[in-house]
C-alpha atoms as a PDB file:
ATOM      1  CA  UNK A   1     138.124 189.444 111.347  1.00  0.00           C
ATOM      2  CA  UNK A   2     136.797 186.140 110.400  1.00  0.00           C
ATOM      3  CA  UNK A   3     133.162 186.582 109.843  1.00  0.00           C
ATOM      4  CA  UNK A   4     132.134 182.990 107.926  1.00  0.00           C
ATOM      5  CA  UNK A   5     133.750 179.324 107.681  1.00  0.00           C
ATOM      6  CA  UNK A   6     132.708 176.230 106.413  1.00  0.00           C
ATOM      7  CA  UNK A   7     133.407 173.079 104.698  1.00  0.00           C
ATOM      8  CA  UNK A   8     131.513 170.409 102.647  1.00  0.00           C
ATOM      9  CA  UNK A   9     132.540 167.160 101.500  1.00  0.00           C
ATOM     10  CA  UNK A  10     130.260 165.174  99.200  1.00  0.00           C
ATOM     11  CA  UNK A  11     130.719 162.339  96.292  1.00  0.00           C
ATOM     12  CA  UNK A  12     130.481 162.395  92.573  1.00  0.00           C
ATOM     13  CA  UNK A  13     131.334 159.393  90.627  1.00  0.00           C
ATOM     14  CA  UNK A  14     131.569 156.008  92.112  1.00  0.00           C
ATOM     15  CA  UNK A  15     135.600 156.968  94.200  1.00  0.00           C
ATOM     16  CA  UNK A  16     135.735 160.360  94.021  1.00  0.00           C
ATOM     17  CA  UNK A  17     135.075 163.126  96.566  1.00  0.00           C
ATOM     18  CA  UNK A  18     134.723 166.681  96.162  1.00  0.00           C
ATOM     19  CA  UNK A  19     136.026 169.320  98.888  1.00  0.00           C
ATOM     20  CA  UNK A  20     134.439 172.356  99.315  1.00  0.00           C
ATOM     21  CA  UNK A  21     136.235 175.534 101.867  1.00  0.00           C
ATOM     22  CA  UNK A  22     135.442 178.947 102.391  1.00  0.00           C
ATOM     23  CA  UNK A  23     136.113 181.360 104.614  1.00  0.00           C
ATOM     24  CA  UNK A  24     134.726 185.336 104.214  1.00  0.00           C
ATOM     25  CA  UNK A  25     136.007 188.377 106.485  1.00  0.00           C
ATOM     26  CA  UNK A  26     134.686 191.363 107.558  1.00  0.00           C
ATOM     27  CA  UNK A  27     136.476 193.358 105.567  1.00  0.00           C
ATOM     28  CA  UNK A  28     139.310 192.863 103.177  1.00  0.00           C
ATOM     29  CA  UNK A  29     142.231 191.415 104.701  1.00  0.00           C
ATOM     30  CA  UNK A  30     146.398 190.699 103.768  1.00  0.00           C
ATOM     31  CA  UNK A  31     145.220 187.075 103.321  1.00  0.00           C
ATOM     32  CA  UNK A  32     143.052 184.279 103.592  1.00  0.00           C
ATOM     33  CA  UNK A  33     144.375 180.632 103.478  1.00  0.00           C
ATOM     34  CA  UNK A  34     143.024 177.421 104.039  1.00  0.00           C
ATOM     35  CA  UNK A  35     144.586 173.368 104.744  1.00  0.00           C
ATOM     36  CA  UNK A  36     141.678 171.150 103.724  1.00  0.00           C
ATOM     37  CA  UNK A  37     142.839 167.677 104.924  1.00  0.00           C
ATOM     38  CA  UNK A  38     141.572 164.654 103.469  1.00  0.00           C
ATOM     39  CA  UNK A  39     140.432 161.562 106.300  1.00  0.00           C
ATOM     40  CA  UNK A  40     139.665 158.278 105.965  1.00  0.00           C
ATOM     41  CA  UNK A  41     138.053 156.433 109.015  1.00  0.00           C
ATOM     42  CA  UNK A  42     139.764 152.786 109.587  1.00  0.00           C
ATOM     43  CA  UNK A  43     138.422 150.696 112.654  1.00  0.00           C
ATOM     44  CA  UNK A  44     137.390 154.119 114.862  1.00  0.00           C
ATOM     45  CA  UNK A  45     139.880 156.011 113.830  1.00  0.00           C
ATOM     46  CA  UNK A  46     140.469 159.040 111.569  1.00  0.00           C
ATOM     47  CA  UNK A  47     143.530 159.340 109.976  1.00  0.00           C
ATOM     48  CA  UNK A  48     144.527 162.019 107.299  1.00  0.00           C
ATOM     49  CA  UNK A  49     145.343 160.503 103.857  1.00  0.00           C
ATOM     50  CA  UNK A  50     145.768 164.060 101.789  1.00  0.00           C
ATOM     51  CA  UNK A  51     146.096 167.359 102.307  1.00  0.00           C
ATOM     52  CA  UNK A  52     145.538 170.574 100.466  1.00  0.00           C
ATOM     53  CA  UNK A  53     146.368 174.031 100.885  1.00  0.00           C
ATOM     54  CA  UNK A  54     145.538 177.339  99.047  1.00  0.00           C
ATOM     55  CA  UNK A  55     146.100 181.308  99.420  1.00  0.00           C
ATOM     56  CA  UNK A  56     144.652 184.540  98.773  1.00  0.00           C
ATOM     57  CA  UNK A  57     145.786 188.048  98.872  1.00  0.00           C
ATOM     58  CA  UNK A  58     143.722 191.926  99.342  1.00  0.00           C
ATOM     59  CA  UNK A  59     140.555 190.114  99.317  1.00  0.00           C
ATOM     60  CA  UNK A  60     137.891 189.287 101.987  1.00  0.00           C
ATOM     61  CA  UNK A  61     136.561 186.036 100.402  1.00  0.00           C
ATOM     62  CA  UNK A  62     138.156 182.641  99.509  1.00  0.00           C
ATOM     63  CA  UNK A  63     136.180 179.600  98.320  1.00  0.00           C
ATOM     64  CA  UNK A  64     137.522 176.436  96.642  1.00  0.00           C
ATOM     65  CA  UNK A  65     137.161 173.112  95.394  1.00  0.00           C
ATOM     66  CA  UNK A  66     139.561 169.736  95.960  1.00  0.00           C
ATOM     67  CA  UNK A  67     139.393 166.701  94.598  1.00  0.00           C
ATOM     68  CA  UNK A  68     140.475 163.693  95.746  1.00  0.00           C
ATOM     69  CA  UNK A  69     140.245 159.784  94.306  1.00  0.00           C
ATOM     70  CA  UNK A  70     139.191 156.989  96.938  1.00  0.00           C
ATOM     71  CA  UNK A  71     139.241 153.569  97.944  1.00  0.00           C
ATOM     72  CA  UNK A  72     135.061 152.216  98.675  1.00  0.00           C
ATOM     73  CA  UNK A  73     134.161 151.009 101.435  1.00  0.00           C
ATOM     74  CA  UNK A  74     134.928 153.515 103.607  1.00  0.00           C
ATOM     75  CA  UNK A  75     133.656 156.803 105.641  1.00  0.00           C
ATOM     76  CA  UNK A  76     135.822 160.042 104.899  1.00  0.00           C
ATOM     77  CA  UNK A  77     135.588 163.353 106.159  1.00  0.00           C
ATOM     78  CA  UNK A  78     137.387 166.743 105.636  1.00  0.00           C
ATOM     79  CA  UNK A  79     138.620 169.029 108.593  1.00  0.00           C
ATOM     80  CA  UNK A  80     139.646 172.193 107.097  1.00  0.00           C
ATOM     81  CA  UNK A  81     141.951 175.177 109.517  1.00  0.00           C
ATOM     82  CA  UNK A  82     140.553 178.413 108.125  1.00  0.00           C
ATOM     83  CA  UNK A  83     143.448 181.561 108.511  1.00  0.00           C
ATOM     84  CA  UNK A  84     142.850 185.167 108.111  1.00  0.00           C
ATOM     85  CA  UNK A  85     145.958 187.640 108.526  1.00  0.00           C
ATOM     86  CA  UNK A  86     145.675 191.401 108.772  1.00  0.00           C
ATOM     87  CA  UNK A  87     148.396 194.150 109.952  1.00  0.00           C
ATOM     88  CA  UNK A  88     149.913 191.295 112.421  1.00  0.00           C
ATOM     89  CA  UNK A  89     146.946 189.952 113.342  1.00  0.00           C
ATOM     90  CA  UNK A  90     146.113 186.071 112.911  1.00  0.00           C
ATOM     91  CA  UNK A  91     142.868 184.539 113.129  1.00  0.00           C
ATOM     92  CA  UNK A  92     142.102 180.982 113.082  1.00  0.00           C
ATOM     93  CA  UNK A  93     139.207 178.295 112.751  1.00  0.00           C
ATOM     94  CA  UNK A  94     138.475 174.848 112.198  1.00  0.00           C
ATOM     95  CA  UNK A  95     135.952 173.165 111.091  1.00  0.00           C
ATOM     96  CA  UNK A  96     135.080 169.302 110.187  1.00  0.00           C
ATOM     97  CA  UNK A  97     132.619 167.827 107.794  1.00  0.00           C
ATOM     98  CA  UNK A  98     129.855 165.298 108.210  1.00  0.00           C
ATOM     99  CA  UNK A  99     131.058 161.711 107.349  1.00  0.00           C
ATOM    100  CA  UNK A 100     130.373 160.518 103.269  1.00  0.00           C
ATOM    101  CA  UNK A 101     130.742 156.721 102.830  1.00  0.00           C
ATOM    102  CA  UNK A 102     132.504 155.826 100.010  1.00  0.00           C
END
């Protein structure tokens, strides 16, 4: 069902950082949805400090943007659960971005 996932974080501005998901089937499907969530790297450790969520219907293609404001100084990263539902059937994926410092 799922034929293509991926993710993308990058920076624009001096705090802000710019999400990128999207997630393609092999044909069109009930829906596609997507939880983008937002980490911030403290000490070794990731923790999530946003999330974001989206949904689309009868279509076999989903792509969006998220924003999200900052604090510097820091490494983020986006891990993003890609969901495709058809006649009962749910497929999943994840995927997480490469590190940005802030």
């Amino acid at each position: 069902m799922i034929s293509n996932f991926d993710n993308s974080l990058s920076k624009s501005g001096s705090t802000q950082l710019n999400g990128f998901v999207t997630t393609s089937t092999t044909s069109t499907v009930e829906s596609i949805e997507y939880a983008m969530y937002f980490q911030q790297e403290v000490s070794g450790n990731w923790s999530t400090i946003a999330t974001r969520t989206g949904i689309m219907y009868n279509t076999n293609l989903q792509t969006a943007y998220e924003y999200l404001t900052v604090s510097s100084g820091y490494y983020y990263r986006i891990r993003t659960i890609h969901t495709a539902r058809n006649l009962g059937d749910v497929e999943t994926r994840t995927v997480l971005s490469s590190a940005v410092y802030v």
